[in-house]
C-alpha atoms as a PDB file:
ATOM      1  CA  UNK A   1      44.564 162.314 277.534  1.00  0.00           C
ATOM      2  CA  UNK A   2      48.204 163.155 276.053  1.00  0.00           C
ATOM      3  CA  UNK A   3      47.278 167.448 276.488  1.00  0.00           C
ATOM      4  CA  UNK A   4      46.198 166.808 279.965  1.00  0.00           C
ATOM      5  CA  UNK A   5      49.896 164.732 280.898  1.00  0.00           C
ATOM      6  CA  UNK A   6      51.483 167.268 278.760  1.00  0.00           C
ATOM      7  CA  UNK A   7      50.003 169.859 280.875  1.00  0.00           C
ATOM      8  CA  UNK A   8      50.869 168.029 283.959  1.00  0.00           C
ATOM      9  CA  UNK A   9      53.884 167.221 283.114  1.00  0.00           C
ATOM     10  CA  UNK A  10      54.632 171.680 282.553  1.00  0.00           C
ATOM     11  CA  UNK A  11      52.734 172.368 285.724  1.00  0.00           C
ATOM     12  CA  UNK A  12      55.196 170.366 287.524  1.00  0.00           C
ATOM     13  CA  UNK A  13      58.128 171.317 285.289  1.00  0.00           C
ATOM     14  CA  UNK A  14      57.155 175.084 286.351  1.00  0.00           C
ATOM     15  CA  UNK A  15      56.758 174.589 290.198  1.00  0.00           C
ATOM     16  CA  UNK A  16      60.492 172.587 290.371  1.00  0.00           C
ATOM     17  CA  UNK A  17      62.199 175.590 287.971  1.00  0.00           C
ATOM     18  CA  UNK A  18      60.389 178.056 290.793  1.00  0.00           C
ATOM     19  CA  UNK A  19      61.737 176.336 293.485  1.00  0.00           C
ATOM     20  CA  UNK A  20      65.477 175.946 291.970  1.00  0.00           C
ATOM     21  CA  UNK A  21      64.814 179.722 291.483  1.00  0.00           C
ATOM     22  CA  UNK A  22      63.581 180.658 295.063  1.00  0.00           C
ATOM     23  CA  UNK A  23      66.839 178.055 296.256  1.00  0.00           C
ATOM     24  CA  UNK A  24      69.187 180.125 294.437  1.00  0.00           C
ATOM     25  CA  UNK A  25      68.364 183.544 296.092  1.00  0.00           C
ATOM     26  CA  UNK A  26      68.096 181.797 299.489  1.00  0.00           C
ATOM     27  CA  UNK A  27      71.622 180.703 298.734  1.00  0.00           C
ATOM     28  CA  UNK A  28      72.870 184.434 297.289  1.00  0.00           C
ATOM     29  CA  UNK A  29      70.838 185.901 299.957  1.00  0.00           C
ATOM     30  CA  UNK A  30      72.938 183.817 303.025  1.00  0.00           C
ATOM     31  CA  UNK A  31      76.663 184.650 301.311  1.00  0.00           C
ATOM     32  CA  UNK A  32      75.401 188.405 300.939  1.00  0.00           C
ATOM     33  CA  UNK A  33      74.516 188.379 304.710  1.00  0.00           C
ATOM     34  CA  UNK A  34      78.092 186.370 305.461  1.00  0.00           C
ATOM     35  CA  UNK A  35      79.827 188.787 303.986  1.00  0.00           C
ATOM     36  CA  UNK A  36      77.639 191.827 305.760  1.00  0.00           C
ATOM     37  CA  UNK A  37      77.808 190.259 309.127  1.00  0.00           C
ATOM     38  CA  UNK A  38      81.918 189.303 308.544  1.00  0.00           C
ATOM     39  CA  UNK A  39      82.728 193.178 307.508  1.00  0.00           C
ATOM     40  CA  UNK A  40      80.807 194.806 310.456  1.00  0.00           C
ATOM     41  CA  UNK A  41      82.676 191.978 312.820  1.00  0.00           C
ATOM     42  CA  UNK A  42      86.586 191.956 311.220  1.00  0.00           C
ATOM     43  CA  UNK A  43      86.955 195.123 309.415  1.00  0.00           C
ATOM     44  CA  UNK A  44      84.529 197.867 311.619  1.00  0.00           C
ATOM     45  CA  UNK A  45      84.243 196.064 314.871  1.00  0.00           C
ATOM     46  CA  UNK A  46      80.763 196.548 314.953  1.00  0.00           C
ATOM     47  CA  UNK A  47      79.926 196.615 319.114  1.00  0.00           C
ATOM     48  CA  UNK A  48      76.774 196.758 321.254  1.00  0.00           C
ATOM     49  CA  UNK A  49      78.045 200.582 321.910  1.00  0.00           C
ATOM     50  CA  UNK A  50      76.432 202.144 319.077  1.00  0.00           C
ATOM     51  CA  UNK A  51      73.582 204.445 318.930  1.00  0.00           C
ATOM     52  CA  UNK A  52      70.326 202.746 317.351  1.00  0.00           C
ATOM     53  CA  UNK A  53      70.456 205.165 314.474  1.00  0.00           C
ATOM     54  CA  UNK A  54      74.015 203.580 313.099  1.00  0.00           C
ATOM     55  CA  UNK A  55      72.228 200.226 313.814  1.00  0.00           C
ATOM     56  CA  UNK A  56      69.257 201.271 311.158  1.00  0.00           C
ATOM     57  CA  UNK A  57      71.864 202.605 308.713  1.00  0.00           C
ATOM     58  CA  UNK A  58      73.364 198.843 308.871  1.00  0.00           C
ATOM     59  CA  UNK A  59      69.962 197.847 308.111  1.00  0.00           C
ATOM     60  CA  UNK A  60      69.420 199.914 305.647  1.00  0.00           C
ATOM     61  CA  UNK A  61      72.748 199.295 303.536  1.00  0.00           C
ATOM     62  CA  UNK A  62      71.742 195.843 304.043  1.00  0.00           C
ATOM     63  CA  UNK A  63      68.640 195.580 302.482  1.00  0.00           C
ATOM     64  CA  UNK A  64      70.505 197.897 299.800  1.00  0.00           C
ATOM     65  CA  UNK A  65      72.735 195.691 299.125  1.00  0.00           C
ATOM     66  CA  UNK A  66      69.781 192.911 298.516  1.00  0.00           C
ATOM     67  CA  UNK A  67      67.761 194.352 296.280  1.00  0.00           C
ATOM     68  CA  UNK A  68      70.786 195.732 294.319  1.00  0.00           C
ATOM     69  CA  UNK A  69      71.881 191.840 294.060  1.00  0.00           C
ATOM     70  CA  UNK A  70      67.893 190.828 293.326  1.00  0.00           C
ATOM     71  CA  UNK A  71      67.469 193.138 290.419  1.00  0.00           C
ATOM     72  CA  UNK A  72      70.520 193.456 288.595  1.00  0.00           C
ATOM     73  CA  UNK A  73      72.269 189.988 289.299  1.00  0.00           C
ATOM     74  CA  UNK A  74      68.846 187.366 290.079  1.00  0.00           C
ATOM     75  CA  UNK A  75      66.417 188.812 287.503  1.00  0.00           C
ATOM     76  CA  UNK A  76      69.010 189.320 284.675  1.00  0.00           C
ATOM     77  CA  UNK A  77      70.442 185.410 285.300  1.00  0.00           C
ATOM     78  CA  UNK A  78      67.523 183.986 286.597  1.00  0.00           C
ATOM     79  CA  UNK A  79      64.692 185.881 284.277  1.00  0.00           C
ATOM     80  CA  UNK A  80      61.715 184.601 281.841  1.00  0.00           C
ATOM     81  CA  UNK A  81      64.059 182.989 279.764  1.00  0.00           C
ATOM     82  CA  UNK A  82      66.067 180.760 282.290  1.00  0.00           C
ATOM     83  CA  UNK A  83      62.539 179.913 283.514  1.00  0.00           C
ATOM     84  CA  UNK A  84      61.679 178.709 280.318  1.00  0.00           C
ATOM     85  CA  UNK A  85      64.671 176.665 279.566  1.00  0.00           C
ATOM     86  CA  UNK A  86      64.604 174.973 282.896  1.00  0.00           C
ATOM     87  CA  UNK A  87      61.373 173.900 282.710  1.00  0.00           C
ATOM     88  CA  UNK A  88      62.188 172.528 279.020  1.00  0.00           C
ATOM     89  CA  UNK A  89      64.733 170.340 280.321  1.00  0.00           C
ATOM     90  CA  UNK A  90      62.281 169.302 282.858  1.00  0.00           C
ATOM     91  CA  UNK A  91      59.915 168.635 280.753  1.00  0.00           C
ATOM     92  CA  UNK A  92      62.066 166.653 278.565  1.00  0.00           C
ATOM     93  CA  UNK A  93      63.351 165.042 281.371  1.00  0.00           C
ATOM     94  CA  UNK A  94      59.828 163.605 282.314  1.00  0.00           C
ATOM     95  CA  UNK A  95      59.031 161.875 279.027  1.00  0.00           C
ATOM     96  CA  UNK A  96      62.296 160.338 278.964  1.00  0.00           C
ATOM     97  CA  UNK A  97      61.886 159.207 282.319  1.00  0.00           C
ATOM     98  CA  UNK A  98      57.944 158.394 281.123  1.00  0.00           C
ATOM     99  CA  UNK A  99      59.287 156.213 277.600  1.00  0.00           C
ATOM    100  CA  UNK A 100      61.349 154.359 279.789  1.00  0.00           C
ATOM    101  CA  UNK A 101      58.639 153.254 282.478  1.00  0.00           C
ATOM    102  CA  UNK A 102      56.950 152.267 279.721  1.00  0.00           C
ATOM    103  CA  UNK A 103      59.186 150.241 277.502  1.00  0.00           C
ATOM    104  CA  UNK A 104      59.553 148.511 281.221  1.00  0.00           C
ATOM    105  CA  UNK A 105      56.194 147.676 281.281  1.00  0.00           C
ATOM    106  CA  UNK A 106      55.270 146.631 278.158  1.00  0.00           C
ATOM    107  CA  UNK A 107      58.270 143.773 278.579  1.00  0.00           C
ATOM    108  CA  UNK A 108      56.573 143.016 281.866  1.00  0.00           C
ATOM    109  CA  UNK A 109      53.744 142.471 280.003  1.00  0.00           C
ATOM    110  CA  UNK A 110      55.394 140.727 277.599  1.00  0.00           C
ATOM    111  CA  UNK A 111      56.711 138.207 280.297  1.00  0.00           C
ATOM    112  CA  UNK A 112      53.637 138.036 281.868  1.00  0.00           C
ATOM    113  CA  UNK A 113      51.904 136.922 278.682  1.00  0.00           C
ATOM    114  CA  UNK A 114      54.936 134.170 277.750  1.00  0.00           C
ATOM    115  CA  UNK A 115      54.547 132.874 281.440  1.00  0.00           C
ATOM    116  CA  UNK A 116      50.773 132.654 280.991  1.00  0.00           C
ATOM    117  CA  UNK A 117      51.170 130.635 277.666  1.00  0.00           C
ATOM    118  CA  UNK A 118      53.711 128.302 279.297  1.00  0.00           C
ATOM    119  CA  UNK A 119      51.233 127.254 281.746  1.00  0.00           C
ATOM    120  CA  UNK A 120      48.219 126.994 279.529  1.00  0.00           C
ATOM    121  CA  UNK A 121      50.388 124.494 277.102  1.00  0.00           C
ATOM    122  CA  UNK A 122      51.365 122.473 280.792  1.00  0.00           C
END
């Protein structure tokens, strides 16, 4: 019974540290594409005159500029290792969280039993 919950408990811890992961490059990924879109607007005046080629080089650069910012920024701070300390702390988190719920119910049990003795002596 504990090795399944402890399994449960990483399973979960995994899928959270994913998602913080996943939320992180979402969030890199929109200031990388303010930036892009403020440039062409402020600093080249990017208009609706230009050819379709100097629309795919935009493109291009942009997805450059991406994967440059996945590889060598997201995978070297956000790697294996990162993944396996986040999901530590989760982990740890839960059987805090778990010890607690418990200690709560064992003094509602305890309660429960005192209350049940007062009215059987009644």
């Amino acid at each position: 019974m504990k090795t399944n919950l402890d399994h449960e408990q990483y399973e979960k811890a995994r899928k959270r540290t994913k998602q913080k992961k996943r939320l992180y490059f979402h969030f890199v990924l929109f200031l990388i594409a303010s930036v892009f879109f403020i440039l062409l607007n402020k600093v080249l005046h990017f208009h609706e005159e230009l050819d379709w080629y100097v629309w795919a080089i935009f493109v291009w650069l942009f997805l450059l500029i991406i994967h440059f910012i996945n590889v060598f920024v997201m995978k070297r701070f956000f790697g294996k290792e990162w993944e396996r300390i986040q999901t530590e702390k989760l982990i740890e988190k839960h059987k805090i969280k778990i010890e607690q719920l418990e200690k709560r119910l064992e003094k509602k049990d305890f309660f429960n039993e005192i209350s049940s003795q007062e009215k059987l002596n009644s």
